[in-house]
Protein backbone atom coordinates (compact mmCIF):
# COMPACT_ATOMS: atom_id res chain seq x y z
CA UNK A 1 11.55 70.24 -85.21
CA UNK A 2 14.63 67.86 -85.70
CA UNK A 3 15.10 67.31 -89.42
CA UNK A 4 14.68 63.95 -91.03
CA UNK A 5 11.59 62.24 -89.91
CA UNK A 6 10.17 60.20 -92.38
CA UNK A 7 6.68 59.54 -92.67
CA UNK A 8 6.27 56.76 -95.71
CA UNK A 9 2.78 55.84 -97.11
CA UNK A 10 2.78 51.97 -98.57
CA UNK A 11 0.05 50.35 -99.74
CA UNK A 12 -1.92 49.00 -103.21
CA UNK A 13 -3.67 51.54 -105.34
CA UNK A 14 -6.75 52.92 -104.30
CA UNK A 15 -6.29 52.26 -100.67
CA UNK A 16 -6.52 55.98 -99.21
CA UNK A 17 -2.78 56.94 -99.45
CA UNK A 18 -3.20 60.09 -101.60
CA UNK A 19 -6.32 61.65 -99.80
CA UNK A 20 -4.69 61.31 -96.69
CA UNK A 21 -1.46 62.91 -97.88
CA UNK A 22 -3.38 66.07 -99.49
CA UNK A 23 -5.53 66.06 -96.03
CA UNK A 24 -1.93 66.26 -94.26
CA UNK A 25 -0.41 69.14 -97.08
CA UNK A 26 -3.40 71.49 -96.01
CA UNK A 27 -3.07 70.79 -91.95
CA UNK A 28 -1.31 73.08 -90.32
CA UNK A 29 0.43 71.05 -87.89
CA UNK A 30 2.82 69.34 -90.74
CA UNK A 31 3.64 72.63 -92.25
CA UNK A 32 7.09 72.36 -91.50
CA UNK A 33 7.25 68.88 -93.19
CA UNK A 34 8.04 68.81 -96.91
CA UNK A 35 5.20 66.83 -99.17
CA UNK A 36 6.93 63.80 -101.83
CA UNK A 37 4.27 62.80 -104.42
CA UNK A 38 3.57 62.64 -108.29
CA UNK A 39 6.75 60.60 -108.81
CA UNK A 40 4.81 58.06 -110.74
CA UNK A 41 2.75 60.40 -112.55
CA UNK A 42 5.48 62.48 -113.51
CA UNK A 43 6.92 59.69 -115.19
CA UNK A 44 3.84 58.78 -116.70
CA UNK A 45 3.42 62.52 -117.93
CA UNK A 46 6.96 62.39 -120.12
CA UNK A 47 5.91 58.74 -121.06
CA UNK A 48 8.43 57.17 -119.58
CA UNK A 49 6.91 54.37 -117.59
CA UNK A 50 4.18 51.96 -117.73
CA UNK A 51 2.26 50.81 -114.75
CA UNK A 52 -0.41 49.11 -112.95
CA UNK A 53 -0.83 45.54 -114.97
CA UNK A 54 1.50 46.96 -117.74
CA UNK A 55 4.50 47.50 -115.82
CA UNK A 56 7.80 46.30 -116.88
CA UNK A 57 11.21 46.06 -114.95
CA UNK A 58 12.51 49.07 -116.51
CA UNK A 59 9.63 51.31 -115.74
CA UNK A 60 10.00 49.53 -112.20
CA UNK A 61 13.56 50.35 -112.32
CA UNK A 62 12.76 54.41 -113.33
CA UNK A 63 10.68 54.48 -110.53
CA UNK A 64 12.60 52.78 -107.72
CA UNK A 65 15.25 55.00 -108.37
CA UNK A 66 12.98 58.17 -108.28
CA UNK A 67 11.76 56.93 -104.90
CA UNK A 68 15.47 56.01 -103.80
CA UNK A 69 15.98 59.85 -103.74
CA UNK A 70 13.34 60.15 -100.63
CA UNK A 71 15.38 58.02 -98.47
CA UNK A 72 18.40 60.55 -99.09
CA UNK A 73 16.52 63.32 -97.77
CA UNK A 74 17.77 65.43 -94.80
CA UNK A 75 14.52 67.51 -94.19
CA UNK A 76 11.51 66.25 -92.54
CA UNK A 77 8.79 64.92 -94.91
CA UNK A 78 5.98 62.92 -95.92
CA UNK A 79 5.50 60.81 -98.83
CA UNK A 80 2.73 59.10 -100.49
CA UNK A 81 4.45 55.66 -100.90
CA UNK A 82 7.96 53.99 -100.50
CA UNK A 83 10.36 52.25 -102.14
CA UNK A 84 8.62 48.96 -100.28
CA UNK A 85 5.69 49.18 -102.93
CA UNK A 86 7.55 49.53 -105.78
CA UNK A 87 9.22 46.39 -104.73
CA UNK A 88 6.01 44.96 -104.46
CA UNK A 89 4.81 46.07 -108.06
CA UNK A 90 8.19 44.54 -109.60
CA UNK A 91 7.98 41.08 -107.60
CA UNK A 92 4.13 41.02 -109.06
CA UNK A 93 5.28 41.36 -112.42
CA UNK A 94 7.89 39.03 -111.98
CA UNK A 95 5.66 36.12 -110.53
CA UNK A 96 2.46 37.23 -112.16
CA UNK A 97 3.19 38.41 -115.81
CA UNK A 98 3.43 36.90 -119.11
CA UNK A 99 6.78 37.82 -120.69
CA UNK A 100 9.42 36.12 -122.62
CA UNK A 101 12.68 34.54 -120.70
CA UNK A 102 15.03 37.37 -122.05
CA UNK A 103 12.42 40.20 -120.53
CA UNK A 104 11.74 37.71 -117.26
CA UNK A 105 15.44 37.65 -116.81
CA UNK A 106 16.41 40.95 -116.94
CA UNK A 107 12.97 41.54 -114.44
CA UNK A 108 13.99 38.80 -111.96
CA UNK A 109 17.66 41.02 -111.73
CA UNK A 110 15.88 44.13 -111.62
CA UNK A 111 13.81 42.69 -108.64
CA UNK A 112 16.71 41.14 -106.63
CA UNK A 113 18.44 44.66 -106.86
CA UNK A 114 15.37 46.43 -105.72
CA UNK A 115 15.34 43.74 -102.51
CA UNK A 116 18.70 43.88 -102.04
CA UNK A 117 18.87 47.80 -101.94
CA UNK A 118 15.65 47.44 -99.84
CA UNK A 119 17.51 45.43 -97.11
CA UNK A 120 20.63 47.37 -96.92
CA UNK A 121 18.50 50.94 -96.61
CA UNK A 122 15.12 49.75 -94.42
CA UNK A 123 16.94 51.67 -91.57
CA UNK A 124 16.37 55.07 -93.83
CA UNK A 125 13.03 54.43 -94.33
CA UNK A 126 11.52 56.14 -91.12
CA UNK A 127 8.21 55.55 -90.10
CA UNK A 128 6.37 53.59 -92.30
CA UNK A 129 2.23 53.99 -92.45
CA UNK A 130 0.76 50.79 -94.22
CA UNK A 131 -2.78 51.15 -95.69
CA UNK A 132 -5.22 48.18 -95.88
CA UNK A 133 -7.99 47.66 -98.38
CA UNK A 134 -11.05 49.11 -96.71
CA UNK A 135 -12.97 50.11 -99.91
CA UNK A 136 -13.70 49.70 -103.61
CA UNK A 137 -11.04 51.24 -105.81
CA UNK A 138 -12.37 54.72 -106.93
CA UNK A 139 -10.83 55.66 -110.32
CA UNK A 140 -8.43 58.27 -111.05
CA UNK A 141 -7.68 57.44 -114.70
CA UNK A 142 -4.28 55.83 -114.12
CA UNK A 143 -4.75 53.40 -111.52
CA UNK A 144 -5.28 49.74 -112.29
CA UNK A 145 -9.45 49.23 -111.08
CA UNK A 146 -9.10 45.74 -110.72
CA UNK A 147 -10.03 44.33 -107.35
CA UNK A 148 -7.97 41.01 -107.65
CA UNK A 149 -4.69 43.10 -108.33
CA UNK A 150 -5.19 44.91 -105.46
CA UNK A 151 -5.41 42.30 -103.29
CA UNK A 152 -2.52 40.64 -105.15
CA UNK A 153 -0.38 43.79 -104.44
CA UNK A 154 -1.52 44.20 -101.19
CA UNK A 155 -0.86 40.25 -100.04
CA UNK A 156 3.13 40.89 -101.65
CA UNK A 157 3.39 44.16 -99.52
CA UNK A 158 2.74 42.50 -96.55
CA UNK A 159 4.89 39.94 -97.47
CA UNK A 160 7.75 42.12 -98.04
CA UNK A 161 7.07 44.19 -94.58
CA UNK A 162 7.18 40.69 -92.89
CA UNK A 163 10.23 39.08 -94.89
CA UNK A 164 12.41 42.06 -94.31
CA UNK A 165 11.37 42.46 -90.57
CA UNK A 166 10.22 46.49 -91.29
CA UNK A 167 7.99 47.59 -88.36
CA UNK A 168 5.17 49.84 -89.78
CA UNK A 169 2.12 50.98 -88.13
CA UNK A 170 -1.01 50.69 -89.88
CA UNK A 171 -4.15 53.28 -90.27
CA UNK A 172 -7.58 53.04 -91.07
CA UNK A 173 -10.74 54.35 -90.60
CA UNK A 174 -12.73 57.49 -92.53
CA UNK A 175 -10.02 60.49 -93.57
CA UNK A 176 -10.47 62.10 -90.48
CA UNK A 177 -9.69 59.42 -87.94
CA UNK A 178 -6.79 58.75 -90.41
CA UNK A 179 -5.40 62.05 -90.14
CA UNK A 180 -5.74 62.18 -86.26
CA UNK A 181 -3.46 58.25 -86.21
CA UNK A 182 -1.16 60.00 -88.69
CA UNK A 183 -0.51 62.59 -86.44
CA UNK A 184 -0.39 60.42 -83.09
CA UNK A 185 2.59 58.85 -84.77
CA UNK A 186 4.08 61.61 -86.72
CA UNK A 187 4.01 63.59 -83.26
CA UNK A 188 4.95 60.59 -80.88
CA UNK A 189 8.09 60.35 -82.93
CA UNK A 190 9.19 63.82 -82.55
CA UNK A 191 8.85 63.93 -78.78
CA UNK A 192 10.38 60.68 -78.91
CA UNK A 193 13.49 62.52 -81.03
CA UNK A 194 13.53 65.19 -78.49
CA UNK A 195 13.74 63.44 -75.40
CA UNK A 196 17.06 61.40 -76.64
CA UNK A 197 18.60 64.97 -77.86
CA UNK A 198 17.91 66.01 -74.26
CA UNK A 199 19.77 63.07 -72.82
């Protein structure tokens, strides 16, 4: 299989993203894809960040740049979100919470660096899988349970999809019609990817 496909998850918390990922790590059809997840919880392990309704810019920024590193990848992987959400989290802080004007400065140049990165690397991305809301939020412990931030976050991803002109295809449906999507695409690429290196 050619090296560097993409496959990148984006979508708000508790939309499906993470079950479908471990439901991909155990098929054996991706097993020559490499699995990117527990960036954010890694962080939140050393106590680095803060997230969900907490957030800041420079947890935002500790986390973009973690999530930067997937888009230099040469191997073929998957990953259980993007750079695009993290965007999305940081533009939600910066329009939704209450700070002071020093921190809402330094948030509002954290955010145009995120978009501005975002635009100059969308063609690195790959193939990006966006996840609607389809179900109540089932907790984890770290993830935010409220049902209005979700839709906030998920309302400023598709904003950001649409602004910056990112084609994504979108899945839904119970985990195993999600898996069978995920691999029409995943799979439609790679023949795709074959056929040009033939030409």
């Amino acid at each position: 299989m050619k090296d560097n496909l993409k496959i990148q998850f984006a979508g708000s918390q508790g939309t499906g993203k993470t079950t479908l990922f471990e439901e991909a790590k155990k098929d054996s059809d991706f097993k020559e894809f490499l699995f990117s997840n527990e960036k954010v919880r890694d962080l939140l392990k050393k106590k680095k960040v803060t997230i969900n309704e907490e957030g800041d810019w420079k947890s935002q920024k500790l986390i973009f740049d973690e999530y930067m590193k997937v888009l230099d990848q040469k191997k073929s992987l998957i990953s259980d979100r993007c750079i695009i959400d993290v965007v999305s989290y940081t533009l939600w802080i910066l329009s939704f919470k209450e700070m002071s004007e020093e921190e809402k400065q330094f948030t509002r140049i954290e955010t145009e660096r995120q978009l501005s990165i975002l635009k100059e690397r969308k063609n690195d991305l790959g193939t990006v899988i966006y996840f609607p809301i389809e179900f109540n939020v089932v907790g984890d412990g770290i993830r935010s349970m409220k049902k209005e931030f979700q839709k906030e976050i998920d309302l400023i991803i598709r904003s950001t999809l649409r602004l910056n002109s990112i084609p994504y295809q979108t899945i839904s449906g119970s985990v195993e019609q999600r898996l069978k999507q995920l691999k029409e695409i995943t799979f439609s690429h790679v023949q795709m990817l074959q056929r040009n290196e033939k030409m």
